[in-house]
Protein backbone atom coordinates (compact mmCIF):
# COMPACT_ATOMS: atom_id res chain seq x y z
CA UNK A 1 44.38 45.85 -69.34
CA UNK A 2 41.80 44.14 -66.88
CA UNK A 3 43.66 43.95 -63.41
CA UNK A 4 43.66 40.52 -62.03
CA UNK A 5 40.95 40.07 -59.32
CA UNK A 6 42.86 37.70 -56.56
CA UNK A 7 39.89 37.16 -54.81
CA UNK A 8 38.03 35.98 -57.99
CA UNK A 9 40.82 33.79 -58.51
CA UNK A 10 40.68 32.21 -54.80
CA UNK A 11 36.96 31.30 -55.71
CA UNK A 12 38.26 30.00 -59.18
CA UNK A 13 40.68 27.93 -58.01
CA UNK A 14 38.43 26.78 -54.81
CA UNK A 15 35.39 25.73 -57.31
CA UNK A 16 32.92 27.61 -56.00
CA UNK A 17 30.03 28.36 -58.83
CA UNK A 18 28.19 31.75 -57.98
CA UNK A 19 26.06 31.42 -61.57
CA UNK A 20 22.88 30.20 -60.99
CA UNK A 21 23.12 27.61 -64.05
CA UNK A 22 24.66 26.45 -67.10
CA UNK A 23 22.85 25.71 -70.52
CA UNK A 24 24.48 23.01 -72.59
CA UNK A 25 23.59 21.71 -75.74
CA UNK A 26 24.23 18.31 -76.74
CA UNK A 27 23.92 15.66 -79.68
CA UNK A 28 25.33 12.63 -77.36
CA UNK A 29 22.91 9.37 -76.94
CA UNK A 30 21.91 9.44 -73.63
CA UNK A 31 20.47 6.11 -71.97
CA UNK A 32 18.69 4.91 -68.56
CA UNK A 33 21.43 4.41 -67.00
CA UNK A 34 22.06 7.63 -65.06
CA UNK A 35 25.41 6.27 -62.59
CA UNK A 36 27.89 6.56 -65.59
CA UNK A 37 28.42 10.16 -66.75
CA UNK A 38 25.16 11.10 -65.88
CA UNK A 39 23.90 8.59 -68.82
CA UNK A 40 25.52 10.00 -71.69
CA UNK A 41 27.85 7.73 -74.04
CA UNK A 42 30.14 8.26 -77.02
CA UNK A 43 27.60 8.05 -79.52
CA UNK A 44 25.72 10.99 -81.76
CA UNK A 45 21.87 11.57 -81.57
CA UNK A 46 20.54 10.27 -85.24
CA UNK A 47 18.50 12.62 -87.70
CA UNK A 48 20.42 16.02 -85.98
CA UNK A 49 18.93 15.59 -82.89
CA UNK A 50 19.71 18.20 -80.62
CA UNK A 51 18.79 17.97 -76.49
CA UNK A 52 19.06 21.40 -74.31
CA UNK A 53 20.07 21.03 -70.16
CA UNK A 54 19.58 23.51 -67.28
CA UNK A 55 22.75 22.17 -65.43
CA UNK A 56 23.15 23.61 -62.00
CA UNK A 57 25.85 23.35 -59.64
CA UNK A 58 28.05 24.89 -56.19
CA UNK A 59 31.34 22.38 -57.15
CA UNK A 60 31.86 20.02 -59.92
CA UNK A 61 31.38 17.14 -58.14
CA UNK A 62 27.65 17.83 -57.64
CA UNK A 63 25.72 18.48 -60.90
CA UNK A 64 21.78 19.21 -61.18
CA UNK A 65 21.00 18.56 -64.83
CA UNK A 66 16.98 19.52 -65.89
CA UNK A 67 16.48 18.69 -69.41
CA UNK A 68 15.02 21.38 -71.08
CA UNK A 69 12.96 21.49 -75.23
CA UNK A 70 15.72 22.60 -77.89
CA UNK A 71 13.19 25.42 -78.56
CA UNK A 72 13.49 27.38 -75.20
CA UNK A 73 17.22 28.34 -76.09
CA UNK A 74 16.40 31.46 -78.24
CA UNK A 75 14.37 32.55 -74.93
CA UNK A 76 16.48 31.50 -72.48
CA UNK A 77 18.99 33.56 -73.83
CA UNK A 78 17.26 36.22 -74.02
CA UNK A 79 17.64 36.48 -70.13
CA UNK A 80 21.09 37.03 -69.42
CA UNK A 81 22.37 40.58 -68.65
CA UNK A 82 26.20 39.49 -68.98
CA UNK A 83 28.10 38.88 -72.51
CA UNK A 84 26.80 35.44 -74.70
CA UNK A 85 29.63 32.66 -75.00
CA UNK A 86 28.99 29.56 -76.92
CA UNK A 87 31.86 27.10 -76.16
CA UNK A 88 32.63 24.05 -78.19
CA UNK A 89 35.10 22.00 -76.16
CA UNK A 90 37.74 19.43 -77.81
CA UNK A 91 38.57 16.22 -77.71
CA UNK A 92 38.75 13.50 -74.85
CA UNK A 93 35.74 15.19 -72.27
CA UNK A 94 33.12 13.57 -70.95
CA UNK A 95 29.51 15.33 -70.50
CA UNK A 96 30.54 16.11 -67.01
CA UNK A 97 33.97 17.87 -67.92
CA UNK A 98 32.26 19.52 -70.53
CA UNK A 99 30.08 21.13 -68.28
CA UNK A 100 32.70 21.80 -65.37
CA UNK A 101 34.56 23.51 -68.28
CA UNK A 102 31.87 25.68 -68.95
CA UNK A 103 31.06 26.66 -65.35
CA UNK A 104 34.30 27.65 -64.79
CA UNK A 105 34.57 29.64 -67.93
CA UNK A 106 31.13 31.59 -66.67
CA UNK A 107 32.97 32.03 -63.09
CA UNK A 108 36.14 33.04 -63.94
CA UNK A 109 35.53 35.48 -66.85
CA UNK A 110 31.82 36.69 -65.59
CA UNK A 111 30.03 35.51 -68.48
CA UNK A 112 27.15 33.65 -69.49
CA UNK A 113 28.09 30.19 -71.55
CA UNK A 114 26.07 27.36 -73.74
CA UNK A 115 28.38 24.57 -74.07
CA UNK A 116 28.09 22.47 -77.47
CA UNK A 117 28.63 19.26 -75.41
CA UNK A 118 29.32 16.62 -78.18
CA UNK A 119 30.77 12.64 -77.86
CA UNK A 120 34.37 12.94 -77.80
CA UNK A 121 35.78 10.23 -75.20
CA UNK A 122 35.13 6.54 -75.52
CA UNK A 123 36.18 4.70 -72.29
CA UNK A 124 37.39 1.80 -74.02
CA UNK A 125 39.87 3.41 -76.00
CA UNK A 126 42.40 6.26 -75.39
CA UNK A 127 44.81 8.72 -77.47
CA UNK A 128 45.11 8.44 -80.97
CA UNK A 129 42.31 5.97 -81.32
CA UNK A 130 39.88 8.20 -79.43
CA UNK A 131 41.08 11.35 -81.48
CA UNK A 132 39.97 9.42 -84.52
CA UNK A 133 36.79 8.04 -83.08
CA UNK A 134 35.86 11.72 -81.99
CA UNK A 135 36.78 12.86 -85.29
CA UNK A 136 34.01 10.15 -86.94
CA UNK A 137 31.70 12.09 -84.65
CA UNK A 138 32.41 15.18 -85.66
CA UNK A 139 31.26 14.60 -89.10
CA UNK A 140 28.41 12.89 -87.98
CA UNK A 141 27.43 15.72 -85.89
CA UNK A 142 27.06 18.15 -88.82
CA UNK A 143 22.97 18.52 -88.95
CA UNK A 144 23.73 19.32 -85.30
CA UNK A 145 25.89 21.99 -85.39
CA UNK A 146 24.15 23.63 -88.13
CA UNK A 147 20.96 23.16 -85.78
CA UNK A 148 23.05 25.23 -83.08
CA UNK A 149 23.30 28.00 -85.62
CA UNK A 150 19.94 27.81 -86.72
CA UNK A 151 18.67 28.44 -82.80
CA UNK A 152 21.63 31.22 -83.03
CA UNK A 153 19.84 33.31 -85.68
CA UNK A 154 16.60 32.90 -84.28
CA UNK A 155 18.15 34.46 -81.18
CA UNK A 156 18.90 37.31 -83.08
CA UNK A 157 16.38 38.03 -85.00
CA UNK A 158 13.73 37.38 -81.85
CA UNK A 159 15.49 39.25 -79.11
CA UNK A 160 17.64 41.93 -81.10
CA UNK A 161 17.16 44.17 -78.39
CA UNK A 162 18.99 41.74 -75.93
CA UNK A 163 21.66 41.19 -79.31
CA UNK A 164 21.98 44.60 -79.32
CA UNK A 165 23.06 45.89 -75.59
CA UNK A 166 25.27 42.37 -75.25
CA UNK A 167 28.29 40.78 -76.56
CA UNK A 168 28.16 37.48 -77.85
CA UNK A 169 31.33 35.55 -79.02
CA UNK A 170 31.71 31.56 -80.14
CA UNK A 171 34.60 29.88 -78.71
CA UNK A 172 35.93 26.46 -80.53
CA UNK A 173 38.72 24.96 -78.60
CA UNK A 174 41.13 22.10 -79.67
CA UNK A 175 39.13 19.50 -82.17
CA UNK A 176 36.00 21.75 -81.58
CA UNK A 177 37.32 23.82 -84.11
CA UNK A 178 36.36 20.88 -86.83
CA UNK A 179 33.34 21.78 -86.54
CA UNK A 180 33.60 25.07 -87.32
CA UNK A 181 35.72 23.73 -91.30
CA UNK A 182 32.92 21.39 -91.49
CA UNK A 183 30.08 23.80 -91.50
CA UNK A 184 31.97 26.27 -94.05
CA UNK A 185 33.32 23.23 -96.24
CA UNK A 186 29.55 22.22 -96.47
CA UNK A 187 28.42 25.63 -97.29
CA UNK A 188 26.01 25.79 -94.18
CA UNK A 189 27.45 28.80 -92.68
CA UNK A 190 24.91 31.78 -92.17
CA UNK A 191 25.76 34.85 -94.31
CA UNK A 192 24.49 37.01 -91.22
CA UNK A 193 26.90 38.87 -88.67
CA UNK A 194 26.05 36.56 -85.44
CA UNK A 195 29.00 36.89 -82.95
CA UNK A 196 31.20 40.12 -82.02
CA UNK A 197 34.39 37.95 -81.88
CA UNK A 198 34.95 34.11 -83.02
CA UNK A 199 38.05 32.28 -81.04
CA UNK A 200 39.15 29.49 -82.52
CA UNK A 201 41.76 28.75 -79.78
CA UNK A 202 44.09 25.62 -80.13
CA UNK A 203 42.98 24.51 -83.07
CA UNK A 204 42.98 20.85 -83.96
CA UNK A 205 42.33 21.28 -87.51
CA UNK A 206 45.49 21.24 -90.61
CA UNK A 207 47.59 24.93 -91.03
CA UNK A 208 47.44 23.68 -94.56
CA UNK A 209 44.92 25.94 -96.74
CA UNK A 210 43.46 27.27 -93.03
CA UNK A 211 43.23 30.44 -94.99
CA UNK A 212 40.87 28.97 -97.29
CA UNK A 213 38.03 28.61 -95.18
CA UNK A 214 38.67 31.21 -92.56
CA UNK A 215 38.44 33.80 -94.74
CA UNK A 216 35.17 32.57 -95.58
CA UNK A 217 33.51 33.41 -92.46
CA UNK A 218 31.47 36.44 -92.34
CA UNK A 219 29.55 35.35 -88.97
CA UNK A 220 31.77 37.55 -86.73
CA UNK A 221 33.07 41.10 -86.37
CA UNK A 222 36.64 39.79 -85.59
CA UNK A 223 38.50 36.19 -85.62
CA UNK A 224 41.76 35.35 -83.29
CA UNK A 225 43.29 32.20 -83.83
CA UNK A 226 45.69 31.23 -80.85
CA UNK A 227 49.26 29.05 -81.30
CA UNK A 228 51.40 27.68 -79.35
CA UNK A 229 54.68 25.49 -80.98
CA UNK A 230 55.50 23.43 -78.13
CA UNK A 231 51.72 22.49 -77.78
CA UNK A 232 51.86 18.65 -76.83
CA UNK A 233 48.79 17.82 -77.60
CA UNK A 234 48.63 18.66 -80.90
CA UNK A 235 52.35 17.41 -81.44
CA UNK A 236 50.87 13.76 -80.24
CA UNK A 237 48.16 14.32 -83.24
CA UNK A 238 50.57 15.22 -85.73
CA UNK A 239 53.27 12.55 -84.65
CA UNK A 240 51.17 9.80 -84.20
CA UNK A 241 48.11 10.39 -86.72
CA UNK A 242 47.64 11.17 -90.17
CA UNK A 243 46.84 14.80 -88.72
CA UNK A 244 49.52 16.38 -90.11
CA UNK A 245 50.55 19.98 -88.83
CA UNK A 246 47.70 21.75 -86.49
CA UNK A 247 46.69 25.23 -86.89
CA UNK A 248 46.83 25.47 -83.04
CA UNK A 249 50.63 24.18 -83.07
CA UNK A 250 52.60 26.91 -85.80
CA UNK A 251 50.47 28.62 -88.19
CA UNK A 252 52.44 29.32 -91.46
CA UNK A 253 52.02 32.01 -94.84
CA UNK A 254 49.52 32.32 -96.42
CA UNK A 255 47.54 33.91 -93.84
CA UNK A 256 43.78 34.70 -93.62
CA UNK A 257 43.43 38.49 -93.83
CA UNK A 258 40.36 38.25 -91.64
CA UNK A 259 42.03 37.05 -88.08
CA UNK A 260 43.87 38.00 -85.96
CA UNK A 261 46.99 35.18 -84.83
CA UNK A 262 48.15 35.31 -81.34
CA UNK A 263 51.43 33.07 -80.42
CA UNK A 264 51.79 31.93 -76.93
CA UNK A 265 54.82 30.48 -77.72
CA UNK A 266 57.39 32.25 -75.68
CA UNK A 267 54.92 33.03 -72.66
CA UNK A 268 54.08 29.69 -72.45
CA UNK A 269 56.33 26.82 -74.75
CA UNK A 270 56.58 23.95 -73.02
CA UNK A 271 56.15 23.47 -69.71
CA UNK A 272 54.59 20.43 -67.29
CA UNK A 273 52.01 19.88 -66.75
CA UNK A 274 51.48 19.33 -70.23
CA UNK A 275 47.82 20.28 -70.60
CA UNK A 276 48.86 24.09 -69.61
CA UNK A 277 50.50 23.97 -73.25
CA UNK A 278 47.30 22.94 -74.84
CA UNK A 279 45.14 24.28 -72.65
CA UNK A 280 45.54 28.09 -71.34
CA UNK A 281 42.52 29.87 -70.90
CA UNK A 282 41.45 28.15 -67.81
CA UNK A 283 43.61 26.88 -64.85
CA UNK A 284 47.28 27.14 -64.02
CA UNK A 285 47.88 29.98 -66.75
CA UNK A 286 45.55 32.44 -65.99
CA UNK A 287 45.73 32.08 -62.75
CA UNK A 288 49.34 32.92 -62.84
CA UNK A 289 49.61 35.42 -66.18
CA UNK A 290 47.43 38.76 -65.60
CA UNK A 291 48.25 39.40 -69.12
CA UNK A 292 46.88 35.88 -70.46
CA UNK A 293 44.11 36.57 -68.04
CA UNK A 294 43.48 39.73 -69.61
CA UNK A 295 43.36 38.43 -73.38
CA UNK A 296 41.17 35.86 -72.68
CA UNK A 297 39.01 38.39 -70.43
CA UNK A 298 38.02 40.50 -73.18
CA UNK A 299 38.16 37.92 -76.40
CA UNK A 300 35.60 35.85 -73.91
CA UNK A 301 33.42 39.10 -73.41
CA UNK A 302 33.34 39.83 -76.70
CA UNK A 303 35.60 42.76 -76.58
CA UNK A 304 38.42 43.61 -78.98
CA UNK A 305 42.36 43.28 -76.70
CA UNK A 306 44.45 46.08 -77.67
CA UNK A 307 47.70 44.00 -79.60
CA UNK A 308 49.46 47.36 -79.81
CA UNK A 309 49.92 47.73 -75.97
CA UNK A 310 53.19 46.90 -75.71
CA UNK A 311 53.76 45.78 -72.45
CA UNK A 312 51.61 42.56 -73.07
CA UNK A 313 52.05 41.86 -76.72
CA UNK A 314 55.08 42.25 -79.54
CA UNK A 315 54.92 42.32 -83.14
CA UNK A 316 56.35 38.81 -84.93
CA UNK A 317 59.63 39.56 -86.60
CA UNK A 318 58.45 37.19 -89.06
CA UNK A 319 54.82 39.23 -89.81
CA UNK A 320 52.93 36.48 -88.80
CA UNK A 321 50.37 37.80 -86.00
CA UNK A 322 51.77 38.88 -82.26
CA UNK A 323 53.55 37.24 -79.20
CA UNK A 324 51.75 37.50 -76.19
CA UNK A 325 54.04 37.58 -72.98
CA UNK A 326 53.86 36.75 -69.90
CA UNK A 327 54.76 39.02 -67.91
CA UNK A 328 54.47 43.06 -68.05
CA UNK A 329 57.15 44.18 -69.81
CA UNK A 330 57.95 47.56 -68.16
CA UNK A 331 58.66 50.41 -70.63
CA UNK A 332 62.17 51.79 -70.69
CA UNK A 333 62.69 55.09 -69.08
């Protein structure tokens, strides 16, 4: 297990960004007026347009964004010496959260990222109505996405040598993982291995028939799907929408023989603030949990976590995947 850096963490925590820039992908409109979020509203691109950004930054609060042609991703990939992340955040983020999101995933886990930055927060409206609206845009985004996988392949087929001597993983987080069901329910997945590990972490999509279309995908080497049952975000999605019961929240039988299923249940539960139950791979938890550090560490980096080690994970009683703690347990002597 990765031992917890503190002095990476005092940088983390301080928001100081020691990568020299960000790439992020995007499908939102983007106007003339560059005071408000940098210009970028809560609509989607038309025809599967796709815009790529050089995004630079030393804190959050100051962002350089260069706009860059969609077809320079396959070779500006092809630079990076440190493992591949694409990272499709979830619902309710604006283009600058999506990007501070990013940069601290490249700081704190020392990899490089591409965020998928897609419309997913309309000022004028807030919780359930928003989660709706940002669903509308996920199925409007699907020539996009598809795009994204399109300049993934090319990638790999261009620069295999880079593919070969890195990892490269996809991260979907919260509603991010619609996209993900989209693609396969459309049949637009690539039948090509693409990414050493696929996270699809707090997942905002139904448990129902989850094993349906997971099993499906044959982009990845390995799939972990992360829980937690006192997530309150995805409680407020199945209380107060038509959502029903998320994949992130408690995964149930029949399970996709392809993935892994990690439950954060007892290390984390519930807890305040509320976003650590949603949100755990950046922040308060890892910052606190070596072990939850760890995990995310190598799933991030495209590595595989050892869920036999004992001391950081347990085997459900039930069969259904592994509890992560959150502490070491110590072995008895």
């Amino acid at each position: 297990m990765a031992k917890v850096n503190k002095f990476a963490f005092n940088k983390f925590l301080k928001l100081k960004y020691t990568h020299p820039y960000l790439l992020v992908v995007s499908n939102r409109v983007r106007t003339k007026n560059l005071s408000d979020d940098y210009g970028f509203i809560n609509e989607v691109q038309p025809e599967g347009k796709l815009s790529l950004y050089k995004t630079d930054a030393t804190n959050p609060n100051h962002l350089k964004i260069a706009e860059e042609s969609p077809e320079n991703l396959p070779e500006l990939l092809s630079h990076t010496d440190k493992p591949l992340v694409i990272f499709v955040h979830g619902d309710n983020k604006t283009f600058r959260q999506a990007v501070v999101s990013g940069l601290d995933i490249q700081e704190l886990y020392n990899v490089s990222v591409v965020v998928f930055a897609w419309p997913s927060r309309q000022k004028q409206i807030m919780g359930s109505r928003n989660f709706q609206n940002s669903k509308k845009n996920v199925v409007q985004s699907d020539l996009h996405f598809h795009k994204l996988f399109q300049f993934i392949s090319e990638f790999s087929e261009k620069h295999s040598y880079v593919r070969q001597k890195i990892r490269f993983s996809l991260f979907l987080h919260s509603l991010g993982n619609m996209f993900m069901k989209q693609i396969v329910e459309n049949k637009q997945l690539p039948t090509c291995e693409l990414f050493d590990n696929v996270v699809l972490n707090s997942a905002a999509v139904p448990q129902k028939h989850h094993k349906q279309w997971i099993e499906q995908l044959q982009i990845q080497k390995r799939i972990y799907i992360t829980a937690n049952y006192q997530d309150f975000n995805l409680k407020g999605a199945r209380i107060f929408t038509s959502a029903g019961k998320q994949l992130g929240e408690r995964y149930e039988h029949p399970l996709a023989e392809n993935a892994e299923y990690v439950n954060f249940t007892k290390a984390i539960g519930f807890r305040f603030p509320t976003y650590d139950t949603h949100t755990f791979f950046l922040g308060n938890i890892p910052a606190k949990s070596q072990i939850i550090r760890s995990f995310y560490h190598q799933v991030f980096r495209g590595e595989s976590p050892n869920l036999n080690d004992q001391q950081s994970f347990s085997l459900k009683k039930d069969g259904r995947g592994y509890n992560i703690h959150f502490k070491t347990k110590q072995k008895k002597t």
